[in-house]
C-alpha atoms as a PDB file:
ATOM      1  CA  UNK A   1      -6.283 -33.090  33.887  1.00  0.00           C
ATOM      2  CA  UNK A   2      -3.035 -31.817  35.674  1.00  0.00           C
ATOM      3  CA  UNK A   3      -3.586 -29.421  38.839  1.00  0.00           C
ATOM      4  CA  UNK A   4      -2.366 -26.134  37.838  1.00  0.00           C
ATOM      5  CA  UNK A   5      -3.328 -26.805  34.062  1.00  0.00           C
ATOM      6  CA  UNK A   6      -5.435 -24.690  32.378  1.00  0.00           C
ATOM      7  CA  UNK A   7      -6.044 -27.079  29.632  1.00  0.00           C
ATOM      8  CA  UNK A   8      -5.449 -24.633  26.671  1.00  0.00           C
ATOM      9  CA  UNK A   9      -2.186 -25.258  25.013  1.00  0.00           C
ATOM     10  CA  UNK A  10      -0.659 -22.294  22.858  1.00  0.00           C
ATOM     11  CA  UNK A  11      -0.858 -22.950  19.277  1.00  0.00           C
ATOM     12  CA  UNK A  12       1.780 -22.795  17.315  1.00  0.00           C
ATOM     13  CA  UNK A  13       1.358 -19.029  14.991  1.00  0.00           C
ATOM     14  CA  UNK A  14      -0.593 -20.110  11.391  1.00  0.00           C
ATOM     15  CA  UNK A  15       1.356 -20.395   8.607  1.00  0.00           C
ATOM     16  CA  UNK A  16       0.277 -16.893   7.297  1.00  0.00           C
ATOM     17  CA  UNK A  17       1.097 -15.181  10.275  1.00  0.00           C
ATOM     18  CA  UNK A  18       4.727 -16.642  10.084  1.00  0.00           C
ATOM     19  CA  UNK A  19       5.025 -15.593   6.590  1.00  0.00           C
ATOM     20  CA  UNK A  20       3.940 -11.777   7.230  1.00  0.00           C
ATOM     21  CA  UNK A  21       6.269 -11.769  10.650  1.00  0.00           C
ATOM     22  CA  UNK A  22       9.274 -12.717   7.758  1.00  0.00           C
ATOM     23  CA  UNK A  23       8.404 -10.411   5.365  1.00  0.00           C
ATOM     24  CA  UNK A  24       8.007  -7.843   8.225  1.00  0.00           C
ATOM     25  CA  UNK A  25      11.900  -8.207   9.603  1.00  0.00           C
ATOM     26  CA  UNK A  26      13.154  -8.812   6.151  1.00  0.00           C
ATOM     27  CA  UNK A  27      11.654  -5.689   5.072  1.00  0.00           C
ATOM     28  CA  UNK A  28      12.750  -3.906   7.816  1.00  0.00           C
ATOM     29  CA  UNK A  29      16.585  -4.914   7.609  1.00  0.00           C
ATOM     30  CA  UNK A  30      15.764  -4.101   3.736  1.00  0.00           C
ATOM     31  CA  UNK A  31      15.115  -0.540   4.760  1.00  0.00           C
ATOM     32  CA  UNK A  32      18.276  -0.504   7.188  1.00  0.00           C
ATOM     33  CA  UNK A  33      20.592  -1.434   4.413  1.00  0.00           C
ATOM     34  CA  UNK A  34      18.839   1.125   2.232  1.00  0.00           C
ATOM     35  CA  UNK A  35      18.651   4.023   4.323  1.00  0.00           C
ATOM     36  CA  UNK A  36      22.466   4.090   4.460  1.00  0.00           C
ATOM     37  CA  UNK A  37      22.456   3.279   0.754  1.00  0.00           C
ATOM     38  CA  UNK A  38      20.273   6.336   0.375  1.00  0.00           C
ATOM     39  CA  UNK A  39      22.623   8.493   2.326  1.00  0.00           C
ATOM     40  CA  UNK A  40      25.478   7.113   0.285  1.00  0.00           C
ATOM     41  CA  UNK A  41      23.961   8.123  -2.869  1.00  0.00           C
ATOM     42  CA  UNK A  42      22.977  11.281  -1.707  1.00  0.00           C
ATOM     43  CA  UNK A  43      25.895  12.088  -0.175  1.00  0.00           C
ATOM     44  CA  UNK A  44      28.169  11.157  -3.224  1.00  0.00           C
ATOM     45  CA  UNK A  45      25.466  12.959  -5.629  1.00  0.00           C
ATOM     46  CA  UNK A  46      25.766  16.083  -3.617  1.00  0.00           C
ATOM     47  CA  UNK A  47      29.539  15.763  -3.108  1.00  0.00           C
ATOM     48  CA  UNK A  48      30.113  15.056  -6.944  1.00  0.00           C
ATOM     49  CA  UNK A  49      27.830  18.282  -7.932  1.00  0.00           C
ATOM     50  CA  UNK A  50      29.454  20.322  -6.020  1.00  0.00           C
ATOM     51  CA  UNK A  51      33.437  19.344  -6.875  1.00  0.00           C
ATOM     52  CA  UNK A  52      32.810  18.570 -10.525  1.00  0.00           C
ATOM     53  CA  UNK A  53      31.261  19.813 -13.528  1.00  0.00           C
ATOM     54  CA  UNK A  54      29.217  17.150 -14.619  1.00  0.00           C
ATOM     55  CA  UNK A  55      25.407  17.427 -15.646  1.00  0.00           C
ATOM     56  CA  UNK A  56      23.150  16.327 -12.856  1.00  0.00           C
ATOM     57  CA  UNK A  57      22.089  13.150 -14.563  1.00  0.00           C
ATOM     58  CA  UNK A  58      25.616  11.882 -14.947  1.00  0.00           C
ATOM     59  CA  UNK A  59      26.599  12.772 -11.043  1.00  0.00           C
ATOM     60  CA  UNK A  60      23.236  10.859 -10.199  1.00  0.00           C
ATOM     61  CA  UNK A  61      24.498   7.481 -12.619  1.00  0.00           C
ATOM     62  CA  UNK A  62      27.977   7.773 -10.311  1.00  0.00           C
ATOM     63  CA  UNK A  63      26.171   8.218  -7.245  1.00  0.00           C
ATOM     64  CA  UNK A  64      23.724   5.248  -7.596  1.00  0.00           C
ATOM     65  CA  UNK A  65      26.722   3.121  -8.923  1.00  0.00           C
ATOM     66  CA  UNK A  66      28.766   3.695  -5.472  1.00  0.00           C
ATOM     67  CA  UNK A  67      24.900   2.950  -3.812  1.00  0.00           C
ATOM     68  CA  UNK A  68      24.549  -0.128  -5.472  1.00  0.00           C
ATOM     69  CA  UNK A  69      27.509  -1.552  -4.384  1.00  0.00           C
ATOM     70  CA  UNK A  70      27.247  -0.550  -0.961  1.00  0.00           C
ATOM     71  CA  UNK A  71      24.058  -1.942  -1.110  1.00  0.00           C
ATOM     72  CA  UNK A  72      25.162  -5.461  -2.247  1.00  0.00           C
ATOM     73  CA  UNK A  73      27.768  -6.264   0.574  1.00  0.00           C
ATOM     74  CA  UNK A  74      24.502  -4.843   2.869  1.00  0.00           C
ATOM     75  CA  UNK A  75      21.989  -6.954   1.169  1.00  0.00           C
ATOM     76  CA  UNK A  76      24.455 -10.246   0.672  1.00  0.00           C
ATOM     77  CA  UNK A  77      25.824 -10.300   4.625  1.00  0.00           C
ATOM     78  CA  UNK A  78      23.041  -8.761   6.939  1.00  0.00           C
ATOM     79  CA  UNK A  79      19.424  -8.737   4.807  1.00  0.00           C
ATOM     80  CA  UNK A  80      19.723 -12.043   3.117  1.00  0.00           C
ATOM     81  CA  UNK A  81      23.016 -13.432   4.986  1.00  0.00           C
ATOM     82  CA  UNK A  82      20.175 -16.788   5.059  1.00  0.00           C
ATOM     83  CA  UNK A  83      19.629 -17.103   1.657  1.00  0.00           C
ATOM     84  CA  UNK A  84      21.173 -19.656  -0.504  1.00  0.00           C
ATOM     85  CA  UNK A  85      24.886 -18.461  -1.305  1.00  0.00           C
ATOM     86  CA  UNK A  86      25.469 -21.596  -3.864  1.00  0.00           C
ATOM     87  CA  UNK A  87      25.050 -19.184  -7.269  1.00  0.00           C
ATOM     88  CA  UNK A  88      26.939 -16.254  -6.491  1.00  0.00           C
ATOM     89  CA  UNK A  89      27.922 -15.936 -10.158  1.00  0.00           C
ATOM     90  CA  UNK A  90      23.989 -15.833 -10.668  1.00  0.00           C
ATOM     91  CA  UNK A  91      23.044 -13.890  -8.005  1.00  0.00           C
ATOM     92  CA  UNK A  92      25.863 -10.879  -8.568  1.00  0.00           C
ATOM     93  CA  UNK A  93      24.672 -11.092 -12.371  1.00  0.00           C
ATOM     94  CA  UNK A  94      21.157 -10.926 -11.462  1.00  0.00           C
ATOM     95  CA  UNK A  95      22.003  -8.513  -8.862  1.00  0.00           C
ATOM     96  CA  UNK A  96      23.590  -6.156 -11.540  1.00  0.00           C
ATOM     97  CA  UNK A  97      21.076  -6.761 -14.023  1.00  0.00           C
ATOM     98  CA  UNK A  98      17.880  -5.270 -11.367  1.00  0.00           C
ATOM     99  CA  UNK A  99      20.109  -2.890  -9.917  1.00  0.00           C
ATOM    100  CA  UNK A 100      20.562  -1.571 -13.477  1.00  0.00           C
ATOM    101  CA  UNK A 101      17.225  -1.508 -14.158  1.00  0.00           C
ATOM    102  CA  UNK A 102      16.749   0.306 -10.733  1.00  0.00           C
ATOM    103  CA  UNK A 103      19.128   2.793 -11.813  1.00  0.00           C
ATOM    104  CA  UNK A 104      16.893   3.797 -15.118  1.00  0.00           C
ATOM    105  CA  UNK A 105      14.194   4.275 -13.141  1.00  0.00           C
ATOM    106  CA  UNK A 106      15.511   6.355 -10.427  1.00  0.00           C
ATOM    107  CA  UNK A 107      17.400   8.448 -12.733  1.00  0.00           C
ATOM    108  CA  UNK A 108      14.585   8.757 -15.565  1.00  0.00           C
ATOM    109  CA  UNK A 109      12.895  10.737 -12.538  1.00  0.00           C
ATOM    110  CA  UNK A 110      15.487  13.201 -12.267  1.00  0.00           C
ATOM    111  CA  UNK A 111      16.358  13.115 -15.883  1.00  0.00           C
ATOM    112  CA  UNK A 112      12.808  13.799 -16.998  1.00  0.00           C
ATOM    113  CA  UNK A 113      12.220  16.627 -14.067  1.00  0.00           C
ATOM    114  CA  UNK A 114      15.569  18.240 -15.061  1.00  0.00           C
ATOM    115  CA  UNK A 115      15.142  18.200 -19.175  1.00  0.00           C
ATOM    116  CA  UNK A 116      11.347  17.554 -19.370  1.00  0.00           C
ATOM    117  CA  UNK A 117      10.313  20.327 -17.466  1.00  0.00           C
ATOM    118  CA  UNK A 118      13.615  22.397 -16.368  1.00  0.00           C
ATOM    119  CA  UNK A 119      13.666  21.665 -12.320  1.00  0.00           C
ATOM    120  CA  UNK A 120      17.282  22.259 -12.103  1.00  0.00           C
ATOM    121  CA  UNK A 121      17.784  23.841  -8.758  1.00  0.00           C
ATOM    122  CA  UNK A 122      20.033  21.803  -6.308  1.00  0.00           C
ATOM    123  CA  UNK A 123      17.066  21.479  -3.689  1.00  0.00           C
ATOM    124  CA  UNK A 124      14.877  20.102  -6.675  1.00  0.00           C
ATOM    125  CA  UNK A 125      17.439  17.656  -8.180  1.00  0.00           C
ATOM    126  CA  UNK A 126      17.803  16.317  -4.517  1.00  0.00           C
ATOM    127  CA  UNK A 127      13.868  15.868  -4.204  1.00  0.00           C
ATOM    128  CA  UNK A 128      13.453  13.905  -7.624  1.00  0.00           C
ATOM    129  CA  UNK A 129      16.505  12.100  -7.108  1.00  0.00           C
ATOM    130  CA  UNK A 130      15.056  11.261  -3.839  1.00  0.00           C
ATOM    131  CA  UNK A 131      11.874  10.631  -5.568  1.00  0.00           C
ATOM    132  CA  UNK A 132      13.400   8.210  -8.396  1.00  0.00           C
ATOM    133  CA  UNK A 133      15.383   6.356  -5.535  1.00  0.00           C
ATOM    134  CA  UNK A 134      11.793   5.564  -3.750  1.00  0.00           C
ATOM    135  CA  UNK A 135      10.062   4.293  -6.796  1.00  0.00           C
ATOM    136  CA  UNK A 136      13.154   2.319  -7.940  1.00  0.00           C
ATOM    137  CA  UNK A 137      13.216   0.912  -4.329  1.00  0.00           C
ATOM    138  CA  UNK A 138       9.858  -0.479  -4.434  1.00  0.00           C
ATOM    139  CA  UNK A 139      11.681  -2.577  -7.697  1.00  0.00           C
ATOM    140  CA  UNK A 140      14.729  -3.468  -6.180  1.00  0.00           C
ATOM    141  CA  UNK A 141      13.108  -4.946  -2.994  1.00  0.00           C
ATOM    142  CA  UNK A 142      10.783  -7.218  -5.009  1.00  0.00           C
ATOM    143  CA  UNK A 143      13.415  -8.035  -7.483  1.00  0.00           C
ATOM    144  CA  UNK A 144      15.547  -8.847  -5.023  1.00  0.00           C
ATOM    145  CA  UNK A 145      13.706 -10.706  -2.928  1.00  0.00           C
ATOM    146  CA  UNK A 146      12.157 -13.104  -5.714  1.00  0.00           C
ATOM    147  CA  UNK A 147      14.969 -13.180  -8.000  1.00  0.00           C
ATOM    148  CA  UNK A 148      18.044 -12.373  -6.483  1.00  0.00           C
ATOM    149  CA  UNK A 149      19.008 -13.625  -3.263  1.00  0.00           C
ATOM    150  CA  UNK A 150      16.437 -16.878  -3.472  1.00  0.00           C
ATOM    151  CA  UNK A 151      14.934 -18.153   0.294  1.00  0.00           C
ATOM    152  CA  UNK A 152      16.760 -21.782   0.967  1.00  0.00           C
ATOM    153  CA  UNK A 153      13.583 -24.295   0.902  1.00  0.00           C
ATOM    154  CA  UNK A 154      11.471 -24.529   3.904  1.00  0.00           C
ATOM    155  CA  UNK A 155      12.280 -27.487   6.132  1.00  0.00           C
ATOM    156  CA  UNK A 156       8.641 -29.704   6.659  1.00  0.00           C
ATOM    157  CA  UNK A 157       7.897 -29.606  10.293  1.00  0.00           C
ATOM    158  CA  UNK A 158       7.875 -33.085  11.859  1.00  0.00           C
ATOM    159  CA  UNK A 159       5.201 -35.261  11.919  1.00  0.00           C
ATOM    160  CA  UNK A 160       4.127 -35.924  15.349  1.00  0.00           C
ATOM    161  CA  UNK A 161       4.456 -40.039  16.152  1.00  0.00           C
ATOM    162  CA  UNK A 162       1.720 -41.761  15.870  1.00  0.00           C
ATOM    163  CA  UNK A 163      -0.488 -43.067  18.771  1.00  0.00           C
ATOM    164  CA  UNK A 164       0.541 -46.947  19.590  1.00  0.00           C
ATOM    165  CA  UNK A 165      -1.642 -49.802  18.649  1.00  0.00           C
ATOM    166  CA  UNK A 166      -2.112 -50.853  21.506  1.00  0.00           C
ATOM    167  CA  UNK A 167      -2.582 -47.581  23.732  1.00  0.00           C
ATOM    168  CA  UNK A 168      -6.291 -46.838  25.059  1.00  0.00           C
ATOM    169  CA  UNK A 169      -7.211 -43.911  23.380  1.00  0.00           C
ATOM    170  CA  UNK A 170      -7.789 -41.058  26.449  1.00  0.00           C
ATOM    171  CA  UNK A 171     -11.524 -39.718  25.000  1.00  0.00           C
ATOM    172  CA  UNK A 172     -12.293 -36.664  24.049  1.00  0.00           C
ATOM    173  CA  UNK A 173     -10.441 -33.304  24.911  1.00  0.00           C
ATOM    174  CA  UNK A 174     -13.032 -30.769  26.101  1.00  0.00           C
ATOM    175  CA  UNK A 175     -12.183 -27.031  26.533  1.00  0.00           C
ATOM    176  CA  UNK A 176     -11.772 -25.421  29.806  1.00  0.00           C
ATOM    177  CA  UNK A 177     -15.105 -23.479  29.567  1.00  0.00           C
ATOM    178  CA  UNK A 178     -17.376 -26.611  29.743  1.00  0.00           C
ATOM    179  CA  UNK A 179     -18.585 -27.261  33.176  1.00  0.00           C
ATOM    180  CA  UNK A 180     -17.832 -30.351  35.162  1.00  0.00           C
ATOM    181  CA  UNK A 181     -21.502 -32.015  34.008  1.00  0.00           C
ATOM    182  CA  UNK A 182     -20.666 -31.593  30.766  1.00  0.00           C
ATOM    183  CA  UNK A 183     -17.421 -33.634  31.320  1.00  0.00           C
ATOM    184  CA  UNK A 184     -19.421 -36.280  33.583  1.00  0.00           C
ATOM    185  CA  UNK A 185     -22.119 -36.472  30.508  1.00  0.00           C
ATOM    186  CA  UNK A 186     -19.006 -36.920  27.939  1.00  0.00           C
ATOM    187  CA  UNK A 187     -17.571 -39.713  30.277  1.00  0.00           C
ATOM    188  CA  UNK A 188     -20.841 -41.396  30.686  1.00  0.00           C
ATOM    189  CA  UNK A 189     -20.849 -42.070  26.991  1.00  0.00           C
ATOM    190  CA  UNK A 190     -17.374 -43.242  26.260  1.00  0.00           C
END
């Protein structure tokens, strides 16, 4: 063994933990691109309430519209900018087809709150609307993620090259923590 060696060699993070560190940062930049999403669609809900007419419902449908395609230039060029771009026909029609589906749930929140059971107020169309955009998240981002903008294939790691033929093999690797008699004993028998 090297002077200055402690013998222990990091190991590369396990395949799991790799997986959840992805899922972490793709989640996150997920949430970035949706928190300004959900400040578009609030802000063009509140903005179309209060300059038109229209029932709540149908200023929610406009406002998650102008969300949704915020939301795909955010999605397509800073959450999944990695992902395989070879479909884009697929993946906008896909995207469309989940987003819609979004869009029923998040407004069949406020529409039942508003007609079901008469919560009409501004400050309680904003908090189901809020509501329905939370549950329909939870959708989008696994609909997305699985469907939508598909993960390229994972590239196999090298194999490490195998030991030559002819090479005396070096014995056994012992941790650190054994003590130098235990190494002696170990060398004894090789």
């Amino acid at each position: 063994m090297e002077h200055g060696s402690s013998g222990l060699h990091a190991a590369p993070p396990s395949a799991m933990r790799q997986r959840v560190e992805r899922l972490v940062r793709e989640a996150a930049k997920f949430g970035a691109v949706g928190g300004a999403g959900l400040l578009v669609n609030l802000g063009v809900f509140n903005l179309v309430r209060s300059v038109t007419d229209l029932q709540v419902v149908r200023a929610s449908v406009i406002a998650t519209i102008a969300a949704i395609v915020f939301n795909y230039i955010g999605f397509r060029y800073f959450t999944y900018r990695d992902r395989d771009k070879s479909g884009r026909t697929r993946e906008l029609t896909l995207f469309v087809v989940f987003s819609a589906i979004g869009l029923v749930i998040e407004n069949g929140v406020l529409y039942t709150a508003t007609y079901g059971f008469g919560w009409d107020s501004p400050l309680q169309s904003n908090v189901f609307k809020f509501l329905g955009i939370g549950i329909a998240t939870l959708f989008r981002f696994w609909s997305y993620r699985s469907w939508v903008f598909k993960a390229l294939p994972q590239e196999t790691p090298a194999q490490p090259p195998a030991q030559p033929v002819g090479r005396p093999h070096a014995g056994p690797v012992l941790p650190r923590s054994h003590g130098r008699a235990s190494r002696q004993r170990v060398k004894q028998r090789v």
